[in-house]
Structures are given as C-alpha cells and as structure tokens.
N, C-alpha and C. Protein backbone atom coordinates (compact mmCIF):
# COMPACT_ATOMS: atom_id res chain seq x y z
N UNK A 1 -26.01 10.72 -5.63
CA UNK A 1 -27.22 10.80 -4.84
C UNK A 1 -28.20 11.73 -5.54
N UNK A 2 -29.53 11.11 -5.63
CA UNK A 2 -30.51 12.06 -6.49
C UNK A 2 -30.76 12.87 -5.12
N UNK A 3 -31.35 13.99 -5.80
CA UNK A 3 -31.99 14.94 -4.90
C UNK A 3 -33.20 15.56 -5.66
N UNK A 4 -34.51 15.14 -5.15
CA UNK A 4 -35.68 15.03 -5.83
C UNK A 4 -35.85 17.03 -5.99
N UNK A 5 -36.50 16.65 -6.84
CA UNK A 5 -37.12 18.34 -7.97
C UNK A 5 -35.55 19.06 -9.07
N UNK A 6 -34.29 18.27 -8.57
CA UNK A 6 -33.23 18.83 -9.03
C UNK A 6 -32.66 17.70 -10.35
N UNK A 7 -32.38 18.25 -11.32
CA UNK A 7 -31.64 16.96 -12.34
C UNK A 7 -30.92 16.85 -12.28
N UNK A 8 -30.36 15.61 -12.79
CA UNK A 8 -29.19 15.04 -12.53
C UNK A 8 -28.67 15.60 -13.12
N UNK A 9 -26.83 15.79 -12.51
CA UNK A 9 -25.64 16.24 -13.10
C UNK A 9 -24.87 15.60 -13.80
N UNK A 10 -24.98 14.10 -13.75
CA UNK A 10 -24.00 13.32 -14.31
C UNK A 10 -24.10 12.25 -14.25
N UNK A 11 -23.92 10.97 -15.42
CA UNK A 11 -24.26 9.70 -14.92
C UNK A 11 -23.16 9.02 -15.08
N UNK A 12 -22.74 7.71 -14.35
CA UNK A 12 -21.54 7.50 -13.98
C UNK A 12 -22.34 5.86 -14.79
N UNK A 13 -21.37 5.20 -15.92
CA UNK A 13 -21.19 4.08 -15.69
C UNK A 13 -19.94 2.93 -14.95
N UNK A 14 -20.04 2.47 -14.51
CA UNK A 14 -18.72 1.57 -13.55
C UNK A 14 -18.86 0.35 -14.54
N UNK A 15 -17.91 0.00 -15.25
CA UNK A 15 -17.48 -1.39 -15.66
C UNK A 15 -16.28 -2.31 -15.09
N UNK A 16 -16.48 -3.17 -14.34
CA UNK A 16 -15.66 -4.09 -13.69
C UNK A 16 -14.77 -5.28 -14.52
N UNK A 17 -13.55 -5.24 -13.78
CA UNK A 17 -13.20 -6.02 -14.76
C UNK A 17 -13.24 -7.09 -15.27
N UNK A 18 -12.29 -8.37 -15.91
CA UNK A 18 -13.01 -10.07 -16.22
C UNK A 18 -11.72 -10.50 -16.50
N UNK A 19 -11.76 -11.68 -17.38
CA UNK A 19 -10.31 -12.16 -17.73
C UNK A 19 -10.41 -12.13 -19.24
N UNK A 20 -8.71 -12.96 -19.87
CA UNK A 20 -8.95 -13.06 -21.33
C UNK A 20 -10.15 -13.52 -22.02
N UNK A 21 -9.77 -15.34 -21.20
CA UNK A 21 -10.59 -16.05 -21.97
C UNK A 21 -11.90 -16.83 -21.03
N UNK A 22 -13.03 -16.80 -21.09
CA UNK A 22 -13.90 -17.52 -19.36
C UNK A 22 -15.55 -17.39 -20.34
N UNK A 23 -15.77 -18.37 -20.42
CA UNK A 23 -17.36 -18.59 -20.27
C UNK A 23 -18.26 -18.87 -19.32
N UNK A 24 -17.49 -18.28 -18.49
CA UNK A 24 -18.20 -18.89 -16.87
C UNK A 24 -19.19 -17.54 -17.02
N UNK A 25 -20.32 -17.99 -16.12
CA UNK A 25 -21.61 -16.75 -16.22
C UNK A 25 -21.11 -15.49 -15.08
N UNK A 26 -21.12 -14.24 -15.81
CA UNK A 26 -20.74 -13.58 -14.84
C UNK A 26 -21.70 -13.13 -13.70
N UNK A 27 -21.24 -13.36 -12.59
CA UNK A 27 -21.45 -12.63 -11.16
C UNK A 27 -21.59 -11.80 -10.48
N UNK A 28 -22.01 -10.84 -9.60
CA UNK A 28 -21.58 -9.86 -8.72
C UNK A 28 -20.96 -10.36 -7.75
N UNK A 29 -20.80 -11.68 -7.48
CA UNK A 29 -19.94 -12.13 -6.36
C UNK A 29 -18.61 -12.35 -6.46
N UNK A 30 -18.02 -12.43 -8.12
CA UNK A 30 -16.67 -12.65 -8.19
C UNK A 30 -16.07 -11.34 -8.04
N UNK A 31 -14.92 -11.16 -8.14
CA UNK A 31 -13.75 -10.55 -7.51
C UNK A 31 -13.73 -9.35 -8.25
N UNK A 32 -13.95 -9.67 -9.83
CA UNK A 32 -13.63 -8.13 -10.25
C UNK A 32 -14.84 -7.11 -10.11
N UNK A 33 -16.01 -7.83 -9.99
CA UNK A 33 -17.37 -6.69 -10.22
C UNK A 33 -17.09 -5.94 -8.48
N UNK A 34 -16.69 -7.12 -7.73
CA UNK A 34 -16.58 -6.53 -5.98
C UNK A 34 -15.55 -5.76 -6.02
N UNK A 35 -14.46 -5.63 -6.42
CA UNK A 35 -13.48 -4.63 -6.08
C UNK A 35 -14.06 -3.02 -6.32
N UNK A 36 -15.22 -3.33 -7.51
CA UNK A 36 -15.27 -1.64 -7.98
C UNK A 36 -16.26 -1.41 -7.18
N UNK A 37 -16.96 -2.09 -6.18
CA UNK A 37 -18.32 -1.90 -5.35
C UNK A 37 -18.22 -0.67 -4.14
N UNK A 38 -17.01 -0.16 -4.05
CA UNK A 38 -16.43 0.82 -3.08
C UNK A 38 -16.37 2.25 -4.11
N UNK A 39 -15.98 1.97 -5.31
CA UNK A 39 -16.15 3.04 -6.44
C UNK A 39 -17.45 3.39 -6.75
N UNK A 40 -18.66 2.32 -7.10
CA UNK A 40 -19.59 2.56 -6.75
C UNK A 40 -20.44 3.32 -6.15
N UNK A 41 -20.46 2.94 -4.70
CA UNK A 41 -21.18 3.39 -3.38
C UNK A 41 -20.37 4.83 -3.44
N UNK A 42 -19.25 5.01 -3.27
CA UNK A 42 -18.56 6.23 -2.92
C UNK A 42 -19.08 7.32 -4.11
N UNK A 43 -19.02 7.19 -5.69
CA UNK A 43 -19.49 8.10 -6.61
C UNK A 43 -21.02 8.00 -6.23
N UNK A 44 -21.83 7.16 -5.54
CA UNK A 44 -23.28 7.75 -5.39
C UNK A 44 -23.58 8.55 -4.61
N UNK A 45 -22.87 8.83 -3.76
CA UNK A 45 -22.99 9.43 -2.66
C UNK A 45 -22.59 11.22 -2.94
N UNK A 46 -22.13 11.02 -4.18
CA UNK A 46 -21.62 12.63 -4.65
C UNK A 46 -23.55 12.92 -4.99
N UNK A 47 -24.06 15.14 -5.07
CA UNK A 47 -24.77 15.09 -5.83
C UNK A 47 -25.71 15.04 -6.73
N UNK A 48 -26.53 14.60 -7.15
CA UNK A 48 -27.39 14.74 -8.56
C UNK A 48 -26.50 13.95 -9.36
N UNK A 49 -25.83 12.74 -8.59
CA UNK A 49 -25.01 11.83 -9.58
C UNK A 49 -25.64 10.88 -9.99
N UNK A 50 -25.73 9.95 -10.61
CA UNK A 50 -26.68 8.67 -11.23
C UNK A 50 -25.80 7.71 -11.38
N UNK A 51 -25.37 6.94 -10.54
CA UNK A 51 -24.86 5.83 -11.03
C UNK A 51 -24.89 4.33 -11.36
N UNK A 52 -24.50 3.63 -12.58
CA UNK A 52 -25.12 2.18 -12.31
C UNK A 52 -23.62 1.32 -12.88
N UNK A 53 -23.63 0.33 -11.72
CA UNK A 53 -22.06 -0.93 -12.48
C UNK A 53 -22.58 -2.26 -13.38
N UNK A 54 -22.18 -2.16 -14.05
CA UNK A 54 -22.56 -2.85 -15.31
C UNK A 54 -22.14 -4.60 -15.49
N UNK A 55 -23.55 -5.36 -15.63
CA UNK A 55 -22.91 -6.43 -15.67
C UNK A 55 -23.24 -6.91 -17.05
N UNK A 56 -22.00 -8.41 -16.92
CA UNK A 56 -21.75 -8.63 -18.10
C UNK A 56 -22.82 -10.17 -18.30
N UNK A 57 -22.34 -10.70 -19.45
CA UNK A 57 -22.93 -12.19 -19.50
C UNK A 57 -22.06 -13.22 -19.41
N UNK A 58 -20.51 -12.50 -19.48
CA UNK A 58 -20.11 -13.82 -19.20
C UNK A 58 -18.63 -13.18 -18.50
N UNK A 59 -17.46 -14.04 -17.95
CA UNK A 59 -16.39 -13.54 -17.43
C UNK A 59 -15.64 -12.78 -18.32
N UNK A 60 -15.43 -13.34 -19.20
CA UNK A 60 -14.42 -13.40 -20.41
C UNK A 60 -14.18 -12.20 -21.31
N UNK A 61 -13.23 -11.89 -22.16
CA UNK A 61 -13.66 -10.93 -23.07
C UNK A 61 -13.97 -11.97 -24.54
N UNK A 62 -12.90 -12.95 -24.71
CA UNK A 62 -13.12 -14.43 -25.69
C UNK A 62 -12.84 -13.39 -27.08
N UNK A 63 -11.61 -12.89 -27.18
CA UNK A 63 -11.52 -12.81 -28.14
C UNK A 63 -11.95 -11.78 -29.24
N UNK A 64 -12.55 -12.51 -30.30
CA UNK A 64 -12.86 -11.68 -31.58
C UNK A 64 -14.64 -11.86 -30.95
N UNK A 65 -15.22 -12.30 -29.64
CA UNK A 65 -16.85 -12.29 -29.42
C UNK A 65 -16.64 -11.15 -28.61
N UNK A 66 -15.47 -10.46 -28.26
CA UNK A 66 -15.82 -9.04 -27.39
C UNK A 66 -16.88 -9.10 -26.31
N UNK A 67 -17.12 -10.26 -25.70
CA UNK A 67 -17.91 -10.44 -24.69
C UNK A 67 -18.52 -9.31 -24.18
N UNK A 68 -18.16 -8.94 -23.20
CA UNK A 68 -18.43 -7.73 -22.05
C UNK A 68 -19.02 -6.72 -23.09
N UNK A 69 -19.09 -6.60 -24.52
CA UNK A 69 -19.51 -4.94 -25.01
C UNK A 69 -20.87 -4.87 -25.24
N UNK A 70 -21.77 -6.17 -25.64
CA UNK A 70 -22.90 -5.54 -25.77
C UNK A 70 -23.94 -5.39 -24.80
N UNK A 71 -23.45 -6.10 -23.79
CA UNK A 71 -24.48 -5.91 -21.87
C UNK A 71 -23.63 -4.57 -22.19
N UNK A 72 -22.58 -4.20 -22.17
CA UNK A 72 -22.42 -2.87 -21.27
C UNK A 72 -22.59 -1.57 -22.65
N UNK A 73 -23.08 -1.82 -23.66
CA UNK A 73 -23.28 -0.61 -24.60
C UNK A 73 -24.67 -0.53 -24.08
N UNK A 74 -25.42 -1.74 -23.92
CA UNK A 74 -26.95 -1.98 -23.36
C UNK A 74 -27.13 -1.07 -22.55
N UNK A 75 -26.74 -1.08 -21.09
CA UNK A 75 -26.26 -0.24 -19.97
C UNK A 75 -25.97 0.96 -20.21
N UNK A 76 -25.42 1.20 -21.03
CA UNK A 76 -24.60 2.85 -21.74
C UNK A 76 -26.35 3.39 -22.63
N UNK A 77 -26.73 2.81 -22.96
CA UNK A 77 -27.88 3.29 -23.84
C UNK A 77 -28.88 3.86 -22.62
N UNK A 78 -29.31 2.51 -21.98
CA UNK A 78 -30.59 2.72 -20.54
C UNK A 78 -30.00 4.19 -19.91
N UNK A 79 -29.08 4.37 -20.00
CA UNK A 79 -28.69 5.07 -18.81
C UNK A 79 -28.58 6.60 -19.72
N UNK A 80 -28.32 6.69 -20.58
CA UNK A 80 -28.34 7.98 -21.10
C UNK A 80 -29.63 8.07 -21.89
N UNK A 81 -30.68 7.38 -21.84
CA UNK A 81 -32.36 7.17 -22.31
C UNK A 81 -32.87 7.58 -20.99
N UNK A 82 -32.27 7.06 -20.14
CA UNK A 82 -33.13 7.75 -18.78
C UNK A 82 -32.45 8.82 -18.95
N UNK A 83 -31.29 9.16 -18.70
CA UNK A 83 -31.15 10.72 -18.16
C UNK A 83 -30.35 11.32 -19.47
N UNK A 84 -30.95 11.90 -20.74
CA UNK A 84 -30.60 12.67 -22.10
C UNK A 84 -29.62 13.36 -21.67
N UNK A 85 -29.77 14.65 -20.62
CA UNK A 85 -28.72 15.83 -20.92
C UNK A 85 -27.89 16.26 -20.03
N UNK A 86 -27.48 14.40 -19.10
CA UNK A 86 -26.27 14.58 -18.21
C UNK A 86 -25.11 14.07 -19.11
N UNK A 87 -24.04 14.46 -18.92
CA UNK A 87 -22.86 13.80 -19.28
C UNK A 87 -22.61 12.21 -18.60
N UNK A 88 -22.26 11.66 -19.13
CA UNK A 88 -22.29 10.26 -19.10
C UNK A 88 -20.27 10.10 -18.92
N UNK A 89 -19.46 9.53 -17.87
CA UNK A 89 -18.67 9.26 -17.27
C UNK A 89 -18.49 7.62 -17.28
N UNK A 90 -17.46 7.02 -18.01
CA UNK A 90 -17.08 5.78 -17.78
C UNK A 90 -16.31 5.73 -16.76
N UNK A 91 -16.54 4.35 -15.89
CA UNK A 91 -15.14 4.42 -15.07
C UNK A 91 -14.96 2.61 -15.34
N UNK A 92 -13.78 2.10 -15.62
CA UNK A 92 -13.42 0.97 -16.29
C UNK A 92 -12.13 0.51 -15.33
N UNK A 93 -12.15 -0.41 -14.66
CA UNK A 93 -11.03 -1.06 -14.20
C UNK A 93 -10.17 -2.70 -15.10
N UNK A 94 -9.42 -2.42 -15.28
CA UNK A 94 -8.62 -3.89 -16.16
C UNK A 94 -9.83 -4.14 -17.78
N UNK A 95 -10.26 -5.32 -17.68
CA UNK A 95 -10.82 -5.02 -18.90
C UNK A 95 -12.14 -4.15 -18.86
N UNK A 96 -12.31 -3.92 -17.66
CA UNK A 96 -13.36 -2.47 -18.01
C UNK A 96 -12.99 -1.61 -18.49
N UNK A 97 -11.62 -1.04 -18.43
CA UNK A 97 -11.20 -0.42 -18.98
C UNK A 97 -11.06 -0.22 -20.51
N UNK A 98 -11.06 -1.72 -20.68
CA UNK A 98 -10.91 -1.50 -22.14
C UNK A 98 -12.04 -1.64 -22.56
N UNK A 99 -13.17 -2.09 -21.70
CA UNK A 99 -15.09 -1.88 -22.83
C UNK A 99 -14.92 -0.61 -22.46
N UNK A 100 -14.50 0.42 -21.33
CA UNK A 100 -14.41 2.23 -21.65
C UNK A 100 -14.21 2.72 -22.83
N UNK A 101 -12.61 1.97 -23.09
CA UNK A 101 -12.50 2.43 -24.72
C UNK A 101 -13.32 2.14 -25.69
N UNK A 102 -13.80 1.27 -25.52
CA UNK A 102 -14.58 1.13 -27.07
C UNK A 102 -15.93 1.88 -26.96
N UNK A 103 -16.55 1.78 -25.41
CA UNK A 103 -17.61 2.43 -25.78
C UNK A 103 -17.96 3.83 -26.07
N UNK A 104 -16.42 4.69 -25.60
CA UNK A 104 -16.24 5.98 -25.90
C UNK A 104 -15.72 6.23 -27.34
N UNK A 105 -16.26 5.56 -28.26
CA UNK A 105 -16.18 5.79 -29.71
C UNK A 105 -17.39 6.50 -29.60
N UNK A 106 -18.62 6.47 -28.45
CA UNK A 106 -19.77 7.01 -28.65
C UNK A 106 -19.48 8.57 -28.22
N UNK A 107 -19.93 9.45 -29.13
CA UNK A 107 -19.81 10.86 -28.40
C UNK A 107 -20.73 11.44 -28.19
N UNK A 108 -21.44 10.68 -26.79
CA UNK A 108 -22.68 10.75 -26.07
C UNK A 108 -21.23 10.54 -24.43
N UNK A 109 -20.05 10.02 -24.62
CA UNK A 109 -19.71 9.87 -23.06
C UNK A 109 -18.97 11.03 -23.59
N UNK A 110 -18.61 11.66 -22.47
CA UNK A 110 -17.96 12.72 -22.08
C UNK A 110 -16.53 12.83 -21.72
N UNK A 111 -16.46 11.70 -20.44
CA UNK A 111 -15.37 11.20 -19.82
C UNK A 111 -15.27 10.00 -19.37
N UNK A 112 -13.87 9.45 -19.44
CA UNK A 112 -13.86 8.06 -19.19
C UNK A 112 -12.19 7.94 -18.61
N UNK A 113 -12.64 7.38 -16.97
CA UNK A 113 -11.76 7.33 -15.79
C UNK A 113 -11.20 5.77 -15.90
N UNK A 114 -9.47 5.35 -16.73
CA UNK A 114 -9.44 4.19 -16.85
C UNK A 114 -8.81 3.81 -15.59
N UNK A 115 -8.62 2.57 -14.92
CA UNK A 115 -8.13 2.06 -13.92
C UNK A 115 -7.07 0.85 -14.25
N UNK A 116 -6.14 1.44 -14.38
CA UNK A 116 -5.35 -0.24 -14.50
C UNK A 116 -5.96 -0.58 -15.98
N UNK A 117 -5.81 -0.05 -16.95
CA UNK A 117 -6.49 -0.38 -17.74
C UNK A 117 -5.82 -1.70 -18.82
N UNK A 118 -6.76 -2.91 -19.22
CA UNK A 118 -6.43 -3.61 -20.50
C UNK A 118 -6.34 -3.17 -21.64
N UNK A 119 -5.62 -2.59 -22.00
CA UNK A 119 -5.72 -1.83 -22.96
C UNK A 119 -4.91 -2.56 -24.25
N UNK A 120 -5.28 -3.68 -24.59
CA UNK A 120 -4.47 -4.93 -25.67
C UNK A 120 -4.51 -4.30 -26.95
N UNK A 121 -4.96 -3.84 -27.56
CA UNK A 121 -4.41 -3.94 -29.18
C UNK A 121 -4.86 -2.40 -29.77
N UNK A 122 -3.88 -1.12 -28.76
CA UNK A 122 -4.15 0.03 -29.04
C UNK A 122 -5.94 0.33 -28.96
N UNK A 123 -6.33 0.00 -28.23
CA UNK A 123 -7.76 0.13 -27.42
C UNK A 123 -8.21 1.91 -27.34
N UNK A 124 -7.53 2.06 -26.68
CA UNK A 124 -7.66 3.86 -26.67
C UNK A 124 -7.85 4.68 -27.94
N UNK A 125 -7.71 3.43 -29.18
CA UNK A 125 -7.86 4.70 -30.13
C UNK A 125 -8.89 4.65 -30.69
N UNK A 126 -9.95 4.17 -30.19
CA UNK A 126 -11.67 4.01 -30.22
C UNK A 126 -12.42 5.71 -29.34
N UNK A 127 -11.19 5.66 -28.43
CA UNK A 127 -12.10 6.84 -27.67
C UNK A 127 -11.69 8.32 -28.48
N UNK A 128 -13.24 9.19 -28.68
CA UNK A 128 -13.22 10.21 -29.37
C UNK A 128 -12.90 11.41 -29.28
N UNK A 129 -12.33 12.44 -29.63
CA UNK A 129 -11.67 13.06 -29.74
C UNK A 129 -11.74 14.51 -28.78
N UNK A 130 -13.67 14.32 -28.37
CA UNK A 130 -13.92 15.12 -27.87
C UNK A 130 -14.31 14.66 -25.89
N UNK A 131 -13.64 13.53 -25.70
CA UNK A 131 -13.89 12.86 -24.39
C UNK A 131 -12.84 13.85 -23.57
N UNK A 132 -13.05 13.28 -23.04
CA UNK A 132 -11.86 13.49 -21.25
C UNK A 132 -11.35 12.47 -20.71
N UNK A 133 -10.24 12.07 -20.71
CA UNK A 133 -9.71 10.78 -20.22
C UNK A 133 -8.56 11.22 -19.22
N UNK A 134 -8.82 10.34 -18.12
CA UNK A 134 -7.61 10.16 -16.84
C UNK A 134 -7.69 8.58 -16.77
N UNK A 135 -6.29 8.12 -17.20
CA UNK A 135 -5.75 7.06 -16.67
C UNK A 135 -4.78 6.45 -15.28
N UNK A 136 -5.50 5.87 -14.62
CA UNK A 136 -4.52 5.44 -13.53
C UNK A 136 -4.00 4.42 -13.81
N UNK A 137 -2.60 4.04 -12.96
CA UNK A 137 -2.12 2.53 -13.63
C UNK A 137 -0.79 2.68 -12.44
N UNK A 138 -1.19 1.41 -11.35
CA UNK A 138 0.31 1.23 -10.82
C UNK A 138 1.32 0.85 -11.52
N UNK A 139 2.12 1.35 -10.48
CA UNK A 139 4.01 1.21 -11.60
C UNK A 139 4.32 -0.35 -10.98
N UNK A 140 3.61 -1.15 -9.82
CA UNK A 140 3.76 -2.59 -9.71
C UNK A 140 3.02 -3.56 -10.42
N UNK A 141 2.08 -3.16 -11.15
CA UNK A 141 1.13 -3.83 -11.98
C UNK A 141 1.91 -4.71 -12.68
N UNK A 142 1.85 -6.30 -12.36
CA UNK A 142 1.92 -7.18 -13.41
C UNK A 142 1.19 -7.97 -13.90
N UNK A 143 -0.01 -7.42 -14.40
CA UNK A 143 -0.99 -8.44 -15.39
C UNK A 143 -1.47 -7.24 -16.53
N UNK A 144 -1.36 -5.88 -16.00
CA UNK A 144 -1.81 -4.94 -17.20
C UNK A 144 -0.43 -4.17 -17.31
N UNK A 145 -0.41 -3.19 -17.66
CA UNK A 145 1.00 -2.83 -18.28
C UNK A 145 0.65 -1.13 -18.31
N UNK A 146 1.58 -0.48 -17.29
CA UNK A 146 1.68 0.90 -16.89
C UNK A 146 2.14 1.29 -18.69
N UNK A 147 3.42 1.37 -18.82
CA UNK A 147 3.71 1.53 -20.02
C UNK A 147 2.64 1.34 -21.33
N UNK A 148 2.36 0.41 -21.57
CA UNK A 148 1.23 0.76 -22.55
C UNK A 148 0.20 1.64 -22.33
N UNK A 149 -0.57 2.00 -21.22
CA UNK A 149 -1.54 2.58 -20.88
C UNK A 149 -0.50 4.58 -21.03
N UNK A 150 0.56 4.29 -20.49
CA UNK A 150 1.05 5.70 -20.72
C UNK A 150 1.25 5.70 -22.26
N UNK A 151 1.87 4.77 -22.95
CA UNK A 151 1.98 5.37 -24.89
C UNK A 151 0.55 5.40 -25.30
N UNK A 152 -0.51 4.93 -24.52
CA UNK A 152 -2.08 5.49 -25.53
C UNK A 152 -2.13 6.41 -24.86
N UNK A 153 -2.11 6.90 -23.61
CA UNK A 153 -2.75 8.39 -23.38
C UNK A 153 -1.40 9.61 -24.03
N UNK A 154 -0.18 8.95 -24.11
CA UNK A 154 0.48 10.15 -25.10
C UNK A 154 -0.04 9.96 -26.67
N UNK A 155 -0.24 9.37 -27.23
CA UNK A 155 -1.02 9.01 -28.51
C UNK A 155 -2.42 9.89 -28.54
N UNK A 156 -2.77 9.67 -27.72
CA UNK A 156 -4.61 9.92 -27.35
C UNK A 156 -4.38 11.91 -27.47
N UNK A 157 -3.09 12.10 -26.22
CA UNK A 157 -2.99 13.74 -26.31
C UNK A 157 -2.17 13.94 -27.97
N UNK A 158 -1.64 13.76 -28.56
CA UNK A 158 -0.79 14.00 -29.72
C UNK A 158 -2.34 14.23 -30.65
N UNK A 159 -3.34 13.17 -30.62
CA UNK A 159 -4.44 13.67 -31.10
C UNK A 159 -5.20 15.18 -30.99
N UNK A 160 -4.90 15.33 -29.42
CA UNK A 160 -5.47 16.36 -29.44
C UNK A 160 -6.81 16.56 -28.26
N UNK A 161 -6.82 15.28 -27.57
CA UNK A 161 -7.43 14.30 -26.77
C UNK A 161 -7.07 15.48 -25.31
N UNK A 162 -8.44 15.49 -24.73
CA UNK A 162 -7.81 16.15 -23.56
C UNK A 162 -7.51 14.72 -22.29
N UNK A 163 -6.05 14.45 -22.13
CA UNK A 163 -5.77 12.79 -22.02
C UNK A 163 -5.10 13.37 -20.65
N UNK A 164 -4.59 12.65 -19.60
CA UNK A 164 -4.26 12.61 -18.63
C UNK A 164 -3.48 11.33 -18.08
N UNK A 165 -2.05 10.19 -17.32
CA UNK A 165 -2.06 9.89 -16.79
C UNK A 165 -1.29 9.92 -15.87
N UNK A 166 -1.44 9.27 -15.14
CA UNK A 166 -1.40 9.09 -13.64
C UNK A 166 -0.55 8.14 -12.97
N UNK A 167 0.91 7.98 -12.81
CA UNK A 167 1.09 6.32 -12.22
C UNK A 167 1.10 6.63 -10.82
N UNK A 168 0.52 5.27 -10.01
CA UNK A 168 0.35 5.34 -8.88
C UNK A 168 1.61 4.37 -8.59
N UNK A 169 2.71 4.88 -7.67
CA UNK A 169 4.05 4.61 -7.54
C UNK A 169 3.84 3.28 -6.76
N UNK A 170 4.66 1.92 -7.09
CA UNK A 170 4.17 0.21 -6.30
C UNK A 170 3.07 0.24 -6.22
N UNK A 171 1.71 0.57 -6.67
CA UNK A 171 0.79 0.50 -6.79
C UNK A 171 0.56 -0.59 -7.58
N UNK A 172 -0.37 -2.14 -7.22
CA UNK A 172 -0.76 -3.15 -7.72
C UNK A 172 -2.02 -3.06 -8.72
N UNK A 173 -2.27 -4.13 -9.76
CA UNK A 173 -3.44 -3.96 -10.25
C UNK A 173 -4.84 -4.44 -9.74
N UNK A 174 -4.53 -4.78 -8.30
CA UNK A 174 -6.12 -5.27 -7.87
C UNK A 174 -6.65 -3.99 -7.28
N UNK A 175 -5.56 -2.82 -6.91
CA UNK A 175 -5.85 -1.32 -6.06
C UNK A 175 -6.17 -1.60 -4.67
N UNK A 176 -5.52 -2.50 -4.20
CA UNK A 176 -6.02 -2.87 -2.92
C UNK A 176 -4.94 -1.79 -1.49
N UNK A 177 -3.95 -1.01 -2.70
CA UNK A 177 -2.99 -0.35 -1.67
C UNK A 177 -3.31 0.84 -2.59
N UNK A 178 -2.87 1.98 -1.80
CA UNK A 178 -3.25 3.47 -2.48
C UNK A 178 -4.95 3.95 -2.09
N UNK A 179 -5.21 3.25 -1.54
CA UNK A 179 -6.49 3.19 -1.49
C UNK A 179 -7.39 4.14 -1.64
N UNK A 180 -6.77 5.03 -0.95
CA UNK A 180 -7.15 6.59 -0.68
C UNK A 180 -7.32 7.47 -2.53
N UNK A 181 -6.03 7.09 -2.94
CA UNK A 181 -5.69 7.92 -4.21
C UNK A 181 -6.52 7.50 -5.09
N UNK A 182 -6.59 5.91 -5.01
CA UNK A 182 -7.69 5.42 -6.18
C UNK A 182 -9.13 6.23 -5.95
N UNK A 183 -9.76 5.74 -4.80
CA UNK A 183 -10.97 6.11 -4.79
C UNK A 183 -11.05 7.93 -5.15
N UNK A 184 -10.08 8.46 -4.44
CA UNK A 184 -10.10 10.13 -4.30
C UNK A 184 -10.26 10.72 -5.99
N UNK A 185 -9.63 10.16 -6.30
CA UNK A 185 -9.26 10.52 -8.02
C UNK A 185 -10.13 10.17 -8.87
N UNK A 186 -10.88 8.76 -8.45
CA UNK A 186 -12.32 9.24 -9.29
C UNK A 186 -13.64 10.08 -8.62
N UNK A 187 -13.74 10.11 -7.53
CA UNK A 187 -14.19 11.52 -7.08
C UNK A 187 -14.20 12.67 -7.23
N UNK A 188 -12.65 13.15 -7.55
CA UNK A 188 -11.87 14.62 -8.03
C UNK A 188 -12.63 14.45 -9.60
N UNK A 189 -12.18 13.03 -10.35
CA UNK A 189 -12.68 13.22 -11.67
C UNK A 189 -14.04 12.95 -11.71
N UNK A 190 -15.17 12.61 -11.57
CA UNK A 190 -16.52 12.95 -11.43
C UNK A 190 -17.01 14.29 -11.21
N UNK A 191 -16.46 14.57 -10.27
CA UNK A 191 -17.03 16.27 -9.66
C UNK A 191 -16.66 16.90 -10.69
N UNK A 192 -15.62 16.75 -11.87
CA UNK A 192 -14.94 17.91 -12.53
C UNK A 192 -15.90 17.94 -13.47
N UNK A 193 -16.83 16.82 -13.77
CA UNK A 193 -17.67 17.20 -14.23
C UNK A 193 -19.47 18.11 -13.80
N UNK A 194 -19.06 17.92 -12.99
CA UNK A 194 -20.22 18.62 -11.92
C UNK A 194 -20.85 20.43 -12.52
C-alpha cells in the first residue's frame, strides 16, 4: 500500500505459474495467474509496498523459447524504472518460480520467495550470490519435486547464498491447504525486507 509523501519500501514482483509445453495466450482467468491473486492483494496491503503480477504471452515455458522470461524481465525493468532505490522481491510459484531464478541473475532483485518451485535443469544456479532466497515446497507435491528444490537451496547455501527452505508437511502444489503458512511466509518474507 502506497502512502503518499512517503517512498516506497519495496517492490514485489508476483510471477504465476504455466505449464511445460502450451501456446495457448495467456490469461488472468486461468488457474495459475488466480491462485497467486490472494498473494497479491495480501503483499499490497503491507506498507510503502509496490506490487505488480506479471503476465505472460503465452501459457507455456516451450522449451529452449523460455516463454514466460521476456514479458516478465519487461515487468522486472518497469518496475524497478519506476521505483530505482526499493529492493525489488520476486515471488514465483511452479514455473514462476523458475522465471524467479533466472531473473535473479539480475543483481538489481534482492530477494526471491520460491513457491513450489519448477526448478528443471538446476535453475537456482542463475540466482546471484548476493540475493535472499526462501523456498517453500510441499512434501505432497507431485508435479514439482520437494527434493530438488531442497538440493538447489543446499547448493545455493554451499555458495554462500543466504538460501533458506522450508517443507510444508502434505502440503500440495496448487497451496490450496496450509493456507495460512503459505500466505504468512511471504508476508514474514516481504516485511524482512522492510
């Protein structure tokens, strides 16, 4: 929430997630941009926070066309052009998670809150050295993989990475249970940047 004569503290990008392979035009009405719409609303409401959820052009990631990265580096640019000397906060669910990683090769983000993250072909080791990363990841998740997401954030800390995760115990990858913990924890992690 802005609060006029005061600057912003922090800008939050939200990237939602998509599938492997989909040329279908992406939406705000499909399923993955709506799930994070509660992450959203709830981080605006912190604040001198700035937040914007990022859309893509198409469902898909497709491969070696990395779909989803250049709408959302686009997004990552606008948003730290409007506001220069807030810290800039990814928050990435499934393959948002994994445009988090790549776009935190930029060391213009600060921190980046993964959710269930896609994290396919050692993804995490794009993000830089000087970020902040908390990963969540249910231990019921079967379409992303708790275990991989825990060997990059031990990889990520062995760097030197100030890395963090998190399993949320039968916790699914749509986050539709835990509800509380999901949302709370990127709250806790937003403010920590405050």
């Amino acid at each position: 929430m802005l609060i006029p004569g005061l600057p912003v503290a922090a800008s939050v990008l939200v990237l939602p997630g998509g599938t492997d392979n989909s040329t279908t035009p992406f939406s705000r009405r499909q399923p993955a941009p709506m799930r994070m719409y509660p992450f959203t609303l709830s981080l605006r409401a912190l604040p001198r926070v700035v937040v914007h959820q990022a859309v893509y052009d198409v469902h898909g990631w497709n491969g070696q066309h990395n779909s989803p990265l250049a709408p959302a580096q686009a997004a990552l640019d606008r948003l730290i052009d409007a506001h220069p000397d807030s810290p800039v906060i990814l928050v990435g669910h499934s393959m948002g998670g994994r445009v988090a990683a790549h776009l935190a090769a930029d060391k213009r983000v600060a921190g980046v809150l993964a959710l269930a993250p896609w994290w396919q072909h050692a993804d995490w080791e794009y993000i830089h050295g000087e970020a902040r990363v908390l990963a969540l990841h249910g231990t019921a998740d079967q379409r992303t993989y708790p275990a991989r997401t825990e060997k990059g954030i031990a990889q990520l800390r062995e760097r030197g990475v100030d890395a963090e995760f998190v399993p949320i115990e039968g916790g699914g990858h749509a986050m539709l249970d835990h509800v509380w913990t999901w949302q709370s924890t990127a709250l806790t992690f937003v403010r920590s940047f405050l």
